[in-house]
C-alpha atoms as a PDB file:
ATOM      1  CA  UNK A   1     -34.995 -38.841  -9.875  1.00  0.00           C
ATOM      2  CA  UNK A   2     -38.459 -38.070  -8.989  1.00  0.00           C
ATOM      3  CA  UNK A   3     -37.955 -38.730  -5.347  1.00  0.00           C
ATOM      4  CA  UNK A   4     -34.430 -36.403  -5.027  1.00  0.00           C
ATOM      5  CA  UNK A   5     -36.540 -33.750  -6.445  1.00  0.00           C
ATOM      6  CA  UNK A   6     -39.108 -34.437  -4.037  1.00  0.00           C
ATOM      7  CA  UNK A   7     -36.667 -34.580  -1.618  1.00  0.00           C
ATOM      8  CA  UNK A   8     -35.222 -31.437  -2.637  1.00  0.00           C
ATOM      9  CA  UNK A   9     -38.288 -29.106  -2.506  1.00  0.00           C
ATOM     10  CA  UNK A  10     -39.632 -30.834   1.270  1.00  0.00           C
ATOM     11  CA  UNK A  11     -36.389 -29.340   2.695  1.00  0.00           C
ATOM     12  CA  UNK A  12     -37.253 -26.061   0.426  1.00  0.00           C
ATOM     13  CA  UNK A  13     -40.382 -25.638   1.514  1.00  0.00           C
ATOM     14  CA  UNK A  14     -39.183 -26.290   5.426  1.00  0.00           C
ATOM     15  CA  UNK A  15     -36.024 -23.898   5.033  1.00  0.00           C
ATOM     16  CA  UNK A  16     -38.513 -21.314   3.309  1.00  0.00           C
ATOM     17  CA  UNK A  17     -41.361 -21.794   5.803  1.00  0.00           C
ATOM     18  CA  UNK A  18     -38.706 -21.691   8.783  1.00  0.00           C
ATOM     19  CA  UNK A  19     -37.568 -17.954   7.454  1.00  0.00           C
ATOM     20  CA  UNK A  20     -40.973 -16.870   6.755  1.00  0.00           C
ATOM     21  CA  UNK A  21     -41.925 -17.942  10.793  1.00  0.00           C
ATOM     22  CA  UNK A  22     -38.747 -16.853  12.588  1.00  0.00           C
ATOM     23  CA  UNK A  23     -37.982 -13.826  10.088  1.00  0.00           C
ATOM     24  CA  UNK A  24     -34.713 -11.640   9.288  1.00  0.00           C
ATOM     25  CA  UNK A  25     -34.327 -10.982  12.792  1.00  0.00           C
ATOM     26  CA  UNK A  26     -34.478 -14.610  14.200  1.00  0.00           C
ATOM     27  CA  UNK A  27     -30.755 -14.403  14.555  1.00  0.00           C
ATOM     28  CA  UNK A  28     -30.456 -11.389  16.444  1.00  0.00           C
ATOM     29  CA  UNK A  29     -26.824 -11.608  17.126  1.00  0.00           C
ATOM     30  CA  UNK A  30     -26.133 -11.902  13.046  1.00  0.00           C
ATOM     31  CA  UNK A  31     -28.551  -8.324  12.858  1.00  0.00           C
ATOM     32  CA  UNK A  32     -26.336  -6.868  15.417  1.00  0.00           C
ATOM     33  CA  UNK A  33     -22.671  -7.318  13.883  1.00  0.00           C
ATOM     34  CA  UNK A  34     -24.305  -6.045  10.594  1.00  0.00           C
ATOM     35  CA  UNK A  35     -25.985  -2.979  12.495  1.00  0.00           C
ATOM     36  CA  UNK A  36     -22.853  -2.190  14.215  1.00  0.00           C
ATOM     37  CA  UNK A  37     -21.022  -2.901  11.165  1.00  0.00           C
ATOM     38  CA  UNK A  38     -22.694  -0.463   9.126  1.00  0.00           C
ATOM     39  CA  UNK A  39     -22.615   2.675  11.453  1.00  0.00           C
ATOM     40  CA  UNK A  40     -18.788   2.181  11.995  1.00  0.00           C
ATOM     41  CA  UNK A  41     -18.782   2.157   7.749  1.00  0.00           C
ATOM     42  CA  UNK A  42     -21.031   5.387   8.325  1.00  0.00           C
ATOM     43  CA  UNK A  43     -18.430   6.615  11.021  1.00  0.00           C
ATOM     44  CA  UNK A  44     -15.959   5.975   8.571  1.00  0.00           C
ATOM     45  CA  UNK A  45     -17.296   7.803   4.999  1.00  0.00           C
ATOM     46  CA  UNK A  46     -18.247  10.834   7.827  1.00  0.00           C
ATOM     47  CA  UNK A  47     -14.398  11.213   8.771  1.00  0.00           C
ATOM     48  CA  UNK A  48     -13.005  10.783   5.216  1.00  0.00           C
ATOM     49  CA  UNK A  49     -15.531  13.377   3.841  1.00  0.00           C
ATOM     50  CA  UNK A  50     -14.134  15.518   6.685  1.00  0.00           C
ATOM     51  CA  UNK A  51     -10.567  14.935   6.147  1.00  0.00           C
ATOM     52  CA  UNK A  52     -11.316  15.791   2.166  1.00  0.00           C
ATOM     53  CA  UNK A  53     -13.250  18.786   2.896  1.00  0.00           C
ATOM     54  CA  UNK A  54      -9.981  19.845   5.164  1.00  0.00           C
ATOM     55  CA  UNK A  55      -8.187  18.992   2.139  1.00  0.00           C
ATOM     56  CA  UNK A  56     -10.205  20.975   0.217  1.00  0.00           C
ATOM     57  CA  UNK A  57      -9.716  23.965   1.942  1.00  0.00           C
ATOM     58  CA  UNK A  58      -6.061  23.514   2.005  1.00  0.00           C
ATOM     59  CA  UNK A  59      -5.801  23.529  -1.673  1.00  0.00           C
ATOM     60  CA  UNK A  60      -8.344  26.659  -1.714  1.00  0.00           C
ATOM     61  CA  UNK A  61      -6.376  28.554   0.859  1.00  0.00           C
ATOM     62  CA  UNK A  62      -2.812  28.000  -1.890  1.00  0.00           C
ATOM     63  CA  UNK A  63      -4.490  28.903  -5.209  1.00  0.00           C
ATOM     64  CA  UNK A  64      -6.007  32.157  -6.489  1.00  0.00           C
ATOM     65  CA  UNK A  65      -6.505  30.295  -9.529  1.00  0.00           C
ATOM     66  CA  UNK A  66      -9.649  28.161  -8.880  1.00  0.00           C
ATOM     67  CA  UNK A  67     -12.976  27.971  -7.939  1.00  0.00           C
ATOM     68  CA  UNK A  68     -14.077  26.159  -4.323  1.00  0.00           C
ATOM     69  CA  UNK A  69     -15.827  23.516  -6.705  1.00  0.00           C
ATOM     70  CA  UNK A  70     -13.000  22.862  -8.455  1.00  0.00           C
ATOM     71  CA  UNK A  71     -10.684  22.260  -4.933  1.00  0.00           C
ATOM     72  CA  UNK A  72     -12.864  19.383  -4.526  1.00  0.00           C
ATOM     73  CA  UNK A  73     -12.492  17.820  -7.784  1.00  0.00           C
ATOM     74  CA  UNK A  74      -9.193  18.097  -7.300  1.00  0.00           C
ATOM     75  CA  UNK A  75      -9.156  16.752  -3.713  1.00  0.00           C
ATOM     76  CA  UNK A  76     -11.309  13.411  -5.033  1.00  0.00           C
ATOM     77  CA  UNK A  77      -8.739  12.805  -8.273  1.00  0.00           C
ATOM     78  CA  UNK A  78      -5.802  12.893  -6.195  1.00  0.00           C
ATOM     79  CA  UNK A  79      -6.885  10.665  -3.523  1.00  0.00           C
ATOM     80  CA  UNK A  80      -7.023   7.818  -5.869  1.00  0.00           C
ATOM     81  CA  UNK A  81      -3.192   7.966  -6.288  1.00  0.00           C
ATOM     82  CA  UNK A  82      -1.123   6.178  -3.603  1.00  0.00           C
ATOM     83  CA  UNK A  83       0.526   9.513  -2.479  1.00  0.00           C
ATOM     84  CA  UNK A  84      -2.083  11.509  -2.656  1.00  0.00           C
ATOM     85  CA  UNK A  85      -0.471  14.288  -0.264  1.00  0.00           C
ATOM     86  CA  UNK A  86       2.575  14.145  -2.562  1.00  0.00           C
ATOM     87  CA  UNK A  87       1.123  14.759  -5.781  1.00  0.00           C
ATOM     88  CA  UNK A  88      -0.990  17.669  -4.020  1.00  0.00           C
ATOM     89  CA  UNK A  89       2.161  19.238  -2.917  1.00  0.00           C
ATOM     90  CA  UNK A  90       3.588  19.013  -6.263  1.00  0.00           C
ATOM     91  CA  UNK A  91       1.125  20.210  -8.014  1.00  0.00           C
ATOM     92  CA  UNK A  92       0.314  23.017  -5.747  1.00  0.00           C
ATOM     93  CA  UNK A  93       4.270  24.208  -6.763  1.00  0.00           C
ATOM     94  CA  UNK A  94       3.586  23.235  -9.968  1.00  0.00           C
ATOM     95  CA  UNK A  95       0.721  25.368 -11.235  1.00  0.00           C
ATOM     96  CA  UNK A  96      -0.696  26.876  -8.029  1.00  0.00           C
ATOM     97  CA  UNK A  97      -3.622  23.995  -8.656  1.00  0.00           C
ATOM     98  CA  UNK A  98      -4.641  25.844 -12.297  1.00  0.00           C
ATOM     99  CA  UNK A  99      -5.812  22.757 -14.451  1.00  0.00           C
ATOM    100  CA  UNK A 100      -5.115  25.612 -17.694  1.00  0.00           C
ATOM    101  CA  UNK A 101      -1.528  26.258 -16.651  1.00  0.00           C
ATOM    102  CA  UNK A 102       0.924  26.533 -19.487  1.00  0.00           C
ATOM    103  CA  UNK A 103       4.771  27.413 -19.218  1.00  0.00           C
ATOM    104  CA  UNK A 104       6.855  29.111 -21.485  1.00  0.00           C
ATOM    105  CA  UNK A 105       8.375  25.136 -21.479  1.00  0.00           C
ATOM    106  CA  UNK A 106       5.694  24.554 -22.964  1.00  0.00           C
ATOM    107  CA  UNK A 107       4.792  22.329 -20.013  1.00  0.00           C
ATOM    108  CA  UNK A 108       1.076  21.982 -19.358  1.00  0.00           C
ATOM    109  CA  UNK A 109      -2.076  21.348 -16.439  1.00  0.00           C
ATOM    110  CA  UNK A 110      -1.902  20.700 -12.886  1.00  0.00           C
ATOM    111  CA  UNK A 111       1.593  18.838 -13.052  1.00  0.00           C
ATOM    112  CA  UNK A 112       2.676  20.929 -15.831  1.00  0.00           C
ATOM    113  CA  UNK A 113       4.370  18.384 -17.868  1.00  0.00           C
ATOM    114  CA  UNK A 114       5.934  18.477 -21.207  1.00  0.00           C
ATOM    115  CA  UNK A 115       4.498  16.719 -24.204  1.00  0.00           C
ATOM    116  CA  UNK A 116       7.688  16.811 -26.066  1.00  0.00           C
ATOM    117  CA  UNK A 117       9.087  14.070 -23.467  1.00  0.00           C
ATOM    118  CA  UNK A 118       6.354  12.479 -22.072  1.00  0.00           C
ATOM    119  CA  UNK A 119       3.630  12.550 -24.584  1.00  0.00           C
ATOM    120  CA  UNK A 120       4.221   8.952 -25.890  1.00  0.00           C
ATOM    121  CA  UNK A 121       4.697   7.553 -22.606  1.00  0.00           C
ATOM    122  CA  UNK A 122       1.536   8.882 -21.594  1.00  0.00           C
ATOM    123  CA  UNK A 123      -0.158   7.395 -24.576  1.00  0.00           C
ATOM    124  CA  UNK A 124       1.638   4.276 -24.066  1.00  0.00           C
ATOM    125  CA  UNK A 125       0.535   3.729 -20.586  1.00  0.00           C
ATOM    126  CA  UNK A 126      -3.578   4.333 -21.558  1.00  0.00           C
ATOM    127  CA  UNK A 127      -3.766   7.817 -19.553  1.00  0.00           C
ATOM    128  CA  UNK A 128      -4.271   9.983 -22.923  1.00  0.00           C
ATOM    129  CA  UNK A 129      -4.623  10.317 -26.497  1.00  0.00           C
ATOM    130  CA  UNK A 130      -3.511  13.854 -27.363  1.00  0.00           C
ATOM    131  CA  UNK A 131      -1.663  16.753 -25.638  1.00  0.00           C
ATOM    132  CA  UNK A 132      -4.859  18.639 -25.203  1.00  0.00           C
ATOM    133  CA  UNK A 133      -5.959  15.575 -22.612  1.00  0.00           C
ATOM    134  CA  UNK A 134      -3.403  17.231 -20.135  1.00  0.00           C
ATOM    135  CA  UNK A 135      -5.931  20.637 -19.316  1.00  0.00           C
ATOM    136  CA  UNK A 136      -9.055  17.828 -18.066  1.00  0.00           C
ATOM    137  CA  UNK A 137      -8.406  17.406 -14.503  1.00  0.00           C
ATOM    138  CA  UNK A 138      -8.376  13.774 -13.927  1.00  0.00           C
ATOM    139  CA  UNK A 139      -6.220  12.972 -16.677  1.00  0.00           C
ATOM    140  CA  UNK A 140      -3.575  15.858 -15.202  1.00  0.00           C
ATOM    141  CA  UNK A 141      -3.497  13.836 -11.818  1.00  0.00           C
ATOM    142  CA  UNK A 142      -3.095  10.639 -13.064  1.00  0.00           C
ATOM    143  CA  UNK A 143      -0.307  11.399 -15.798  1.00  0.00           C
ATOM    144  CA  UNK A 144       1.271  13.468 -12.678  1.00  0.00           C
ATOM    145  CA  UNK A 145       0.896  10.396 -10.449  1.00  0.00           C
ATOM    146  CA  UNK A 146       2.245   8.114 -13.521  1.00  0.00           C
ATOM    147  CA  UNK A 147       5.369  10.468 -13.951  1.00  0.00           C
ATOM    148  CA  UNK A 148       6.835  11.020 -10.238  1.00  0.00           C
ATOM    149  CA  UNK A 149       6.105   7.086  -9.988  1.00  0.00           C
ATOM    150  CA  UNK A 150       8.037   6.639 -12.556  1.00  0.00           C
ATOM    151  CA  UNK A 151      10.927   9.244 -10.942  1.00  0.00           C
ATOM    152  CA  UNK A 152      10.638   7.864  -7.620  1.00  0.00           C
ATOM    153  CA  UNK A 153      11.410   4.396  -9.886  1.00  0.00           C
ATOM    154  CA  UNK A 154      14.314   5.667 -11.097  1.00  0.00           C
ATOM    155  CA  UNK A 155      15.624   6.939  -8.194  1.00  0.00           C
ATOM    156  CA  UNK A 156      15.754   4.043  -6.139  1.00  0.00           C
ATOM    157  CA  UNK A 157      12.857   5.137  -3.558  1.00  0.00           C
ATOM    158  CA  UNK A 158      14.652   8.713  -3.241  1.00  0.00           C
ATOM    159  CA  UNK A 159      11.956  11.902  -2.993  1.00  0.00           C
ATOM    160  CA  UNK A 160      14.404  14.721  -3.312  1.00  0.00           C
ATOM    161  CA  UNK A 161      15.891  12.907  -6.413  1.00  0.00           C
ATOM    162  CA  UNK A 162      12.739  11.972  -7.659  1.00  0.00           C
ATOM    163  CA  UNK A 163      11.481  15.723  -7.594  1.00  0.00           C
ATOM    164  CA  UNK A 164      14.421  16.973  -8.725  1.00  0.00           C
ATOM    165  CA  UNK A 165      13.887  14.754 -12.061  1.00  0.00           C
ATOM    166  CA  UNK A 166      10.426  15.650 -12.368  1.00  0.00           C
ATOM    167  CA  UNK A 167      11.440  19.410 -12.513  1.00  0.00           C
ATOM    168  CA  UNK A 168      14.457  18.909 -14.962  1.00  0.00           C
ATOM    169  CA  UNK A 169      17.234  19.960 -12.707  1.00  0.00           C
ATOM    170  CA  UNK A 170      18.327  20.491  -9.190  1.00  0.00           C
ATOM    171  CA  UNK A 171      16.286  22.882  -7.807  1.00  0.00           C
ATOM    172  CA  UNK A 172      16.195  23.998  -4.342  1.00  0.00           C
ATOM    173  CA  UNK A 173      13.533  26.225  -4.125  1.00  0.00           C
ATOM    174  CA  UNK A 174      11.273  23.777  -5.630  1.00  0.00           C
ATOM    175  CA  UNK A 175      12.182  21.241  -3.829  1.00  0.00           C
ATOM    176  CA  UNK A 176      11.864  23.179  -1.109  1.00  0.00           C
ATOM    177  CA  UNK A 177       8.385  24.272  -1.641  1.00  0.00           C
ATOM    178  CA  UNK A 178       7.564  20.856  -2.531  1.00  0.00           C
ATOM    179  CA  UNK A 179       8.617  19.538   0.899  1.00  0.00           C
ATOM    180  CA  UNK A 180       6.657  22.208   2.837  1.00  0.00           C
ATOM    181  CA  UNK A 181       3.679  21.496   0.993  1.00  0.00           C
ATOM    182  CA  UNK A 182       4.154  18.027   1.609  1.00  0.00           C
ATOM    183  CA  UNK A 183       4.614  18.597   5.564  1.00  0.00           C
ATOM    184  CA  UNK A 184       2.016  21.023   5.591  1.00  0.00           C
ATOM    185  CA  UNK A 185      -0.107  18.687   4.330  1.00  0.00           C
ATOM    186  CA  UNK A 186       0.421  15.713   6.633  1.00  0.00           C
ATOM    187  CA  UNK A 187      -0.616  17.969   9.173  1.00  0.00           C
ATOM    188  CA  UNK A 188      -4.173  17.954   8.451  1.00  0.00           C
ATOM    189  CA  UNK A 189      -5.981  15.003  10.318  1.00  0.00           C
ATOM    190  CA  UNK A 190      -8.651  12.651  10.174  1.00  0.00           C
ATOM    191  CA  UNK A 191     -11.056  14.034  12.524  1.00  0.00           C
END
């Protein structure tokens, strides 16, 4: 026993001794790929922050209802969802991007939804707790997100269907609006 552990710290002491002598930067072809590596991650974070500032601006330019601050907010919470540019065009049509909107449906926040008939859903899935949580901005995204998921779900894949359930109806204007927002959208690049 003595010996292995005698053993073990010789080949310590050489590996540690080795590292100390040749340094980080013995293997210079390693420190390259991991220098190159991280300015294409910096290349990367620079063009998304672009894109979402574009996004930003976008959402600015179609609400009189909010603050430049609050664009970006927005912006960040909806590109966690995996259509982000949906749910912005959605909610844009929805309530013009106003986290406070309330109908006389009594439908509230961004996505303006109804408590009455999806309130225990909502609850069920972990997203909130009371009605109220609908007005706090990240909570309005992601029960938006949860609902049209859940529409899209139901209607085999179909977007115009799906929209048409999350409004209640067949409605062509919204729809309509929904799909230019969405087009508009997709328009704005990565730089």
């Amino acid at each position: 026993m003595k010996k292995i552990f005698l053993v073990v710290m010789v080949v310590l002491g050489i590996l540690i001794g080795s590292y100390q002598v040749w340094g980080p930067g013995y293997f210079p072809d390693q420190e390259k790929e991991a220098q190159a590596s991280m300015i294409q991650k910096a290349a990367q974070d620079q063009k998304e922050h672009e894109y979402r500032d574009k996004l930003s601006q976008w959402v600015y330019d179609h609400s009189s209802k909010i603050s430049r601050p609050m664009t970006r907010q927005i912006v960040d919470e909806v590109m966690k969802c995996p259509n982000p540019l949906l749910i912005m065009a959605l909610i844009q049509a929805e309530s013009e991007f106003s986290p406070t909107a309330y109908s006389s449906a009594q439908a509230v926040g961004l996505g303006q939804i109804r408590w009455v008939i999806w309130g225990k859903t909502l609850i069920e899935a972990g997203i909130l707790k009371e009605a109220r949580d609908l007005y706090d901005i990240s909570v309005s995204i992601r029960a938006t997100n949860h609902i049209l998921a859940n529409e899209i779900k139901v209607s085999k894949g179909d977007p115009i269907k799906a929209l048409e359930r999350y409004v209640g109806g067949k409605h062509k204007k919204y729809v309509d609006q929904v799909v230019y927002n969405f087009l508009h959208l997709s328009t704005i690049q990565k730089s």
